[in-house]
Protein backbone atom coordinates (compact mmCIF):
# COMPACT_ATOMS: atom_id res chain seq x y z
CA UNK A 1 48.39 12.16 -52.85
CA UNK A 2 48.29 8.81 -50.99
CA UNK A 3 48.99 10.80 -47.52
CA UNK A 4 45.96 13.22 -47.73
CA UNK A 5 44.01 10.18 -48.74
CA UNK A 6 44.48 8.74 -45.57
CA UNK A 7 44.08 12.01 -43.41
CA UNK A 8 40.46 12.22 -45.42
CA UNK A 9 39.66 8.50 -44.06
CA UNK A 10 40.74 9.04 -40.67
CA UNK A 11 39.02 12.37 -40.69
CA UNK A 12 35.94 10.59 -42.30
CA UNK A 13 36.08 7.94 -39.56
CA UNK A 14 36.47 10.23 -36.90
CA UNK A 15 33.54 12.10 -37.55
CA UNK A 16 31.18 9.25 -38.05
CA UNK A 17 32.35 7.77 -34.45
CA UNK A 18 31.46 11.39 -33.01
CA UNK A 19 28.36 11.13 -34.66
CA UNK A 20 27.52 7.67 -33.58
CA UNK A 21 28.10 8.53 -29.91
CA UNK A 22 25.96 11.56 -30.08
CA UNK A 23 23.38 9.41 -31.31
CA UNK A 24 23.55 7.01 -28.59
CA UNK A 25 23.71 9.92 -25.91
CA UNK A 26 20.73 10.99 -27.21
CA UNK A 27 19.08 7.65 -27.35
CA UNK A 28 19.35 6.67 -23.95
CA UNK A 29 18.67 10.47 -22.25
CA UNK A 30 15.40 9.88 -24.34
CA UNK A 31 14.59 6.40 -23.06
CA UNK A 32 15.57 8.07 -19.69
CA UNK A 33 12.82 10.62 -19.95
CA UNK A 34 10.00 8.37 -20.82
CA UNK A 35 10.35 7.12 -17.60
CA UNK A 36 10.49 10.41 -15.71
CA UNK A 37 8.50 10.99 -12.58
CA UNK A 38 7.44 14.31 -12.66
CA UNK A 39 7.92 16.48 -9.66
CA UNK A 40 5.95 18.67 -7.20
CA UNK A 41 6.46 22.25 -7.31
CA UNK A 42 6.40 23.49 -3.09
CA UNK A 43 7.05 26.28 -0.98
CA UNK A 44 8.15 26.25 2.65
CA UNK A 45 8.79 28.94 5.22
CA UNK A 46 10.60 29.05 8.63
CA UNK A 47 7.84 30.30 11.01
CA UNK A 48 5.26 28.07 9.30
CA UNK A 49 4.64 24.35 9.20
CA UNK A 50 3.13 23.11 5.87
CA UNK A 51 1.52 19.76 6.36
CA UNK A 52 1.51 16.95 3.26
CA UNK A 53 -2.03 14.50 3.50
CA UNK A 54 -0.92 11.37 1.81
CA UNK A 55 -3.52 8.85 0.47
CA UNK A 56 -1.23 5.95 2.33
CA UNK A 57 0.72 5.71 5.12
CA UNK A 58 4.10 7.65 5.12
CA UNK A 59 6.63 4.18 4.84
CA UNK A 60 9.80 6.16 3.46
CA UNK A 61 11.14 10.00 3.90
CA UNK A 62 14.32 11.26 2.01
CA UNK A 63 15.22 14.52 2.56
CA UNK A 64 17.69 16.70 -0.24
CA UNK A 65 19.17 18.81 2.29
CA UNK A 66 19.84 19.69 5.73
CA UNK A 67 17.77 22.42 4.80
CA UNK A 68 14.36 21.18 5.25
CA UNK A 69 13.31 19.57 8.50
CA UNK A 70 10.32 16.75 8.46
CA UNK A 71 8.18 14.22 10.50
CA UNK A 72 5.30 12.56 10.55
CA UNK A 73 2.60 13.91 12.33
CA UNK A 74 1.64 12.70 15.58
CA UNK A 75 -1.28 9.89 15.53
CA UNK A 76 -1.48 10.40 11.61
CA UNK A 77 0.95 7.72 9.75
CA UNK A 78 -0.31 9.56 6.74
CA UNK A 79 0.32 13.05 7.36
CA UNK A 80 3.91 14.45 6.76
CA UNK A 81 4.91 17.38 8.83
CA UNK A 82 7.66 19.90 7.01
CA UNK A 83 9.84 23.44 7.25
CA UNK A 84 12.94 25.37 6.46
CA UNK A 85 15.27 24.84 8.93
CA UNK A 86 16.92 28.01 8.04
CA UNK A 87 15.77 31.53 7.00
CA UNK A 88 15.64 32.52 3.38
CA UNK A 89 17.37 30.28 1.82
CA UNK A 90 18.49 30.75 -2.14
CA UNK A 91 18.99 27.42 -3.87
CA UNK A 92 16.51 24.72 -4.31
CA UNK A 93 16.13 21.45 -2.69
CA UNK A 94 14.24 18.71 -2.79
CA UNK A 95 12.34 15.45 -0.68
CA UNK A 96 10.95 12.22 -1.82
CA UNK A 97 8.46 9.89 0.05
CA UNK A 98 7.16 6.45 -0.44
CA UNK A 99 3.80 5.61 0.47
CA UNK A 100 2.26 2.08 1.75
CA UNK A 101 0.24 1.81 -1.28
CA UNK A 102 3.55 1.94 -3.28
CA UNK A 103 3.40 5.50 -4.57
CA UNK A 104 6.93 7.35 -5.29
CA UNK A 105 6.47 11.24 -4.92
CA UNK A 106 9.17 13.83 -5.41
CA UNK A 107 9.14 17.56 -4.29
CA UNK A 108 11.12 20.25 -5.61
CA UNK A 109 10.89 22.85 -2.31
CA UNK A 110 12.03 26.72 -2.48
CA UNK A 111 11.82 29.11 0.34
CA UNK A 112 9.58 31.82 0.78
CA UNK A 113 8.87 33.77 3.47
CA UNK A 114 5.02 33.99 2.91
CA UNK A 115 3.85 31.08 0.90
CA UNK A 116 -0.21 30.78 -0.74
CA UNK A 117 -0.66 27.26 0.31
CA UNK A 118 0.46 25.49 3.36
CA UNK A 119 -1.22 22.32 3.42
CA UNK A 120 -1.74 19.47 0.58
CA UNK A 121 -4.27 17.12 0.02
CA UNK A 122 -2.13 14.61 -2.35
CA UNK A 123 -4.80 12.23 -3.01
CA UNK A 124 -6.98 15.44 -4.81
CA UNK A 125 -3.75 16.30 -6.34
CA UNK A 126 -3.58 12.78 -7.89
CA UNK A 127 -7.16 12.81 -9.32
CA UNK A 128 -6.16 15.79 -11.46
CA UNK A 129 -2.99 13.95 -12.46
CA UNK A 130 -2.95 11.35 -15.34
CA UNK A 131 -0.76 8.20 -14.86
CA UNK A 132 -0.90 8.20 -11.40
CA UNK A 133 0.05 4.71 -11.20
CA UNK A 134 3.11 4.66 -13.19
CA UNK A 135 5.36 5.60 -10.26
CA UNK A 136 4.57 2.19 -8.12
CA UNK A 137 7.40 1.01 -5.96
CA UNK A 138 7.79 -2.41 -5.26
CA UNK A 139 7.76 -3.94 -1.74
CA UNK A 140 9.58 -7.82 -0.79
CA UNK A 141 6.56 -8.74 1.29
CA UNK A 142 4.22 -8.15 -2.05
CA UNK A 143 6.54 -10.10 -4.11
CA UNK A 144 5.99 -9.02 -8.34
CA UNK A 145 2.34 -7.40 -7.13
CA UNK A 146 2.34 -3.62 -7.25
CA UNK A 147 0.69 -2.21 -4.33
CA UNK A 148 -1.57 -0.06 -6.20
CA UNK A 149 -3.36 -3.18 -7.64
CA UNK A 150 -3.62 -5.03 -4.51
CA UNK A 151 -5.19 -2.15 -3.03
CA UNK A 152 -7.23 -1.94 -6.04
CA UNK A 153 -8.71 -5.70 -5.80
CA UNK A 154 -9.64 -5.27 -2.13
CA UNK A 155 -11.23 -1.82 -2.83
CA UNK A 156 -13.58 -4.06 -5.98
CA UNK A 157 -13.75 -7.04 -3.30
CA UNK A 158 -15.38 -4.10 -0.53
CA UNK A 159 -18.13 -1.99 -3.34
CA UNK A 160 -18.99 -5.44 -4.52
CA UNK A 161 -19.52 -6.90 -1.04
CA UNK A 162 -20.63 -10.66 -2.28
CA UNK A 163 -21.20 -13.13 0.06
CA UNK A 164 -19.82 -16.44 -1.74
CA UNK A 165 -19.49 -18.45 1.99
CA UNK A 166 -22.31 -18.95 4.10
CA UNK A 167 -21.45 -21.29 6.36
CA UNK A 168 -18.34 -19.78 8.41
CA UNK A 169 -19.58 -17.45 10.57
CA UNK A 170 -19.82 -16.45 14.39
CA UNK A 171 -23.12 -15.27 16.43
CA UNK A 172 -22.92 -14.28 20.29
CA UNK A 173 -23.27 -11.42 22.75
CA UNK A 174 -25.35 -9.30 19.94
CA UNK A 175 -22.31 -9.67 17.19
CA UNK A 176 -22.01 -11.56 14.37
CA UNK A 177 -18.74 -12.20 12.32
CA UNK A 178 -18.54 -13.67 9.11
CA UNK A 179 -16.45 -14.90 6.62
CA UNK A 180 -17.87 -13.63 3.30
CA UNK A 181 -15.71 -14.91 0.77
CA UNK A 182 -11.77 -15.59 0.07
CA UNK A 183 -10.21 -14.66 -3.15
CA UNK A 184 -7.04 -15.67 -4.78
CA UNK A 185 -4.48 -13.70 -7.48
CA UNK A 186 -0.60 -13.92 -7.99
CA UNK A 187 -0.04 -16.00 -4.94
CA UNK A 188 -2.23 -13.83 -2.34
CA UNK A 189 -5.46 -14.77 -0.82
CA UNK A 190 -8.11 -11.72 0.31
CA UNK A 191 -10.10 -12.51 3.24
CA UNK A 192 -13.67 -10.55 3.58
CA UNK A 193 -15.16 -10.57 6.43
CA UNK A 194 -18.07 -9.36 7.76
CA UNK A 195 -18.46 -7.80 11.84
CA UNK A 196 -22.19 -6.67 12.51
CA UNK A 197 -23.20 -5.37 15.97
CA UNK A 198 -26.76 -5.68 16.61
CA UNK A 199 -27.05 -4.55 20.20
CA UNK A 200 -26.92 -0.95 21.80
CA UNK A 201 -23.53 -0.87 22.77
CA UNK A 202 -20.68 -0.19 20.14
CA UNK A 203 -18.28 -2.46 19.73
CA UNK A 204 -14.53 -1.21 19.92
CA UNK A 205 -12.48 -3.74 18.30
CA UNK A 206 -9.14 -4.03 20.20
CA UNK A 207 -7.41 -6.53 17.89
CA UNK A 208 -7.78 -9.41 15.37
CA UNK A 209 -5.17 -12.51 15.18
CA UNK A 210 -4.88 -15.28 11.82
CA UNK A 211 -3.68 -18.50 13.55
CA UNK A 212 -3.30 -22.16 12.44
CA UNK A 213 -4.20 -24.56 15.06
CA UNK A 214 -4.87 -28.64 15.62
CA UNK A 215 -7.73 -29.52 14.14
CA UNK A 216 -8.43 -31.89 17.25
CA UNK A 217 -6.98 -31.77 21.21
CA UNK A 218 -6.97 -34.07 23.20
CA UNK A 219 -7.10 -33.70 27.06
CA UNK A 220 -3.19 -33.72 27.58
CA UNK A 221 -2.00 -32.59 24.07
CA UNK A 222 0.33 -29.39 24.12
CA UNK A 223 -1.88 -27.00 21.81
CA UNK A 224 0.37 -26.06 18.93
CA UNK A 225 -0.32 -23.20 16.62
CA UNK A 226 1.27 -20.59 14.29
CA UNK A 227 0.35 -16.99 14.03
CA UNK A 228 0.10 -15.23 10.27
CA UNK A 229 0.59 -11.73 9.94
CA UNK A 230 -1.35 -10.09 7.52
CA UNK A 231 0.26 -8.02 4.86
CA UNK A 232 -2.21 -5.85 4.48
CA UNK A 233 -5.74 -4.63 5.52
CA UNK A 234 -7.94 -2.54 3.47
CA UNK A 235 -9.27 -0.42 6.25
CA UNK A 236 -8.04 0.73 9.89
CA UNK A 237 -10.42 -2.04 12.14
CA UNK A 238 -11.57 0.48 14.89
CA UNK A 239 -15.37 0.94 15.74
CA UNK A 240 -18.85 -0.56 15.18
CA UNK A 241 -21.44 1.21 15.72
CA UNK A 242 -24.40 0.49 17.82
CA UNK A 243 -26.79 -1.48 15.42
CA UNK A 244 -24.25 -1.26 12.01
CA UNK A 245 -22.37 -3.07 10.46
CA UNK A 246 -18.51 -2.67 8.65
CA UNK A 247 -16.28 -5.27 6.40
CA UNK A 248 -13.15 -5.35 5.85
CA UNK A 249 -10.39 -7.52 4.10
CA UNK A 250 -7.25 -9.19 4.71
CA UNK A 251 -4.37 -10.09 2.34
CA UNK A 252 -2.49 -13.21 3.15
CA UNK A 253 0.28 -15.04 1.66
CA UNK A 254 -0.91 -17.94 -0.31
CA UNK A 255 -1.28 -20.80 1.96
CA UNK A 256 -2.86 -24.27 2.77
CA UNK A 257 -3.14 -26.42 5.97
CA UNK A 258 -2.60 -29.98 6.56
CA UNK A 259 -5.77 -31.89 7.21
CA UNK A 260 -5.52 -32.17 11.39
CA UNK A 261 -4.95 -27.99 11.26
CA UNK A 262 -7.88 -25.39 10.88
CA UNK A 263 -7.30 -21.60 10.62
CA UNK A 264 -8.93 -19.73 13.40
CA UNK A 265 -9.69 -15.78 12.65
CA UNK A 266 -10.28 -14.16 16.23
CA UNK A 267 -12.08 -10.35 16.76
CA UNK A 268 -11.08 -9.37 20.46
CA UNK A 269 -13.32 -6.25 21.67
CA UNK A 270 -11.51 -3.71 23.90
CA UNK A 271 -12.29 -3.41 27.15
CA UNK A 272 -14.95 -6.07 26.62
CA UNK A 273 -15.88 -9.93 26.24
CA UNK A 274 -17.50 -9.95 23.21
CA UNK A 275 -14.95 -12.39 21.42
CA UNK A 276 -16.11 -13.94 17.96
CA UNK A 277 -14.17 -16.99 16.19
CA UNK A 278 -14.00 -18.50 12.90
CA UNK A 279 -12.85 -21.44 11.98
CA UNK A 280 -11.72 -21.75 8.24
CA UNK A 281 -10.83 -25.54 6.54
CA UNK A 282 -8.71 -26.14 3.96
CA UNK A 283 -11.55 -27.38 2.01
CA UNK A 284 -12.60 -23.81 2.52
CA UNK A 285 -9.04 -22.46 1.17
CA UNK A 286 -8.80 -24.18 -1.67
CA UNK A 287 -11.83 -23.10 -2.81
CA UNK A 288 -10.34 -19.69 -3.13
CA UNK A 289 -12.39 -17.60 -6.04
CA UNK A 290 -9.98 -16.70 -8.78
CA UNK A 291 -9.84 -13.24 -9.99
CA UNK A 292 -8.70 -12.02 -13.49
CA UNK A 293 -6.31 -9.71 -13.87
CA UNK A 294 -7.09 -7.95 -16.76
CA UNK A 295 -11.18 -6.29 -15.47
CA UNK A 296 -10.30 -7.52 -11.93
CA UNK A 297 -13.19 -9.63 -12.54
CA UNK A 298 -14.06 -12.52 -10.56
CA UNK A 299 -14.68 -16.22 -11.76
């Protein structure tokens, strides 16, 4: 009796570990699927281009297969070009791209020879979507913020348009630039400014440069200065209009200057002399206006 005693246990035993590692498989393919990103469904041909409109520009292209060829589209960061590379093809492949604004998409592509719809407008596609933010990607330049609420803040910073500074601000040649207001959250300032043209000729704006510079010079001191690259703007600086006005704004990495440096914001007009400089204090950065994270309201 003792021997079938102990085949029962093992048996017993061996069953309960089988069940105990189903368990677990199960587990973690379910904590796997609560974070799936769910995929588009597409259709490509080989005599026709189908053309992707992305809400960002195109940073990142991954393509399944050799057989899908892709590009961005000449002049348009945000526009993805894409086709079969070969006729009628059977099994399904696949392409992901990441966006500037930190969006992941995925696209599950099959062939046919005469698809519905060619091109897609993802930002209308997103609308109809619900968590449309849950798929944010990371960049090292943004550090722990998610691009999607960066580009939130500066989108609440440009519909509420408040001018907290009034006394940085440039006026010449018909055009005045202003700094409206910085703001501060998670280690990144936003810089609003302010470019108005009130004469008859548009202005074209060919540039604009962040630089720290000595406070004072004198006669025979070497100038020194540092550039800053913004990491982000919140809209393409291209035109004003004859007798309008545009804002826009900046995000910086969180900084301050020593007393003897200023930071100088420069607008350079193409194929023109219309220059406007500001001249920003650290009085004036540390004044920053703190915004909450929870309503991005501000202070």
């Amino acid at each position: 009796m003792k021997p079938i005693i102990k085949v029962i246990m093992i048996l017993t035993l061996l069953i309960g570990l089988y069940f105990l590692s189903k368990a677990q498989t199960v587990s973690h393919v379910t904590k796997l699927e609560l974070g799936k990103v769910e995929s588009y469904q597409m259709e490509v041909t080989y005599n026709k281009t189908s053309h992707l409109i992305f809400p960002a520009v195109i940073r990142y292209v991954d393509l399944g297969s050799e057989l899908l060829i892709a590009g961005k589209a000449e002049g348009a960061e945000n526009v993805l070009r894409i086709k079969a590379s070969k006729k009628d093809f059977t099994e399904e492949t696949n392409f992901s791209v990441i966006t500037d604004d930190g969006r992941f998409y995925n696209f599950n592509v099959v062939f046919n020879p005469s698809p519905s719809i060619l091109n897609y407008g993802l930002l209308r596609m997103q609308k109809k979507s619900v968590g449309e933010n849950d798929n944010d990607v990371l960049f090292e330049e943004l550090g722990n913020n998610a691009p999607s609420l960066t580009g939130l803040i500066m989108q609440r910073i440009y519909k509420k348009n408040k001018r907290l500074i009034r006394h940085i601000s440039a006026d010449a040649f018909g055009i005045r630039f202003q700094l409206k207001g910085i703001y501060i959250h998670n280690g990144l300032l936003y810089f609003h400014t302010d470019l108005k043209n009130c004469s008859n000729i548009p202005f074209n704006v060919d540039f604009i440069t962040f630089k720290v510079v000595d406070r004072k010079l004198g006669k025979r001191t070497v100038i020194q200065e540092k550039s800053l690259i913004p990491l982000r703007m919140y809209k393409l600086a291209d035109k004003i209009a004859d007798n309008s006005a545009d804002q826009n704004i900046f995000l910086m990495d969180q900084f301050t200057l020593a007393n003897d440096k200023i930071l100088v914001i420069e607008v350079f007009e193409k194929n023109g002399g219309r220059k406007q400089i500001l001249k920003v204090k650290n009085s004036d950065l540390i004044k920053a206006r703190p915004i909450k994270d929870m309503f991005l309201s501000f202070d």
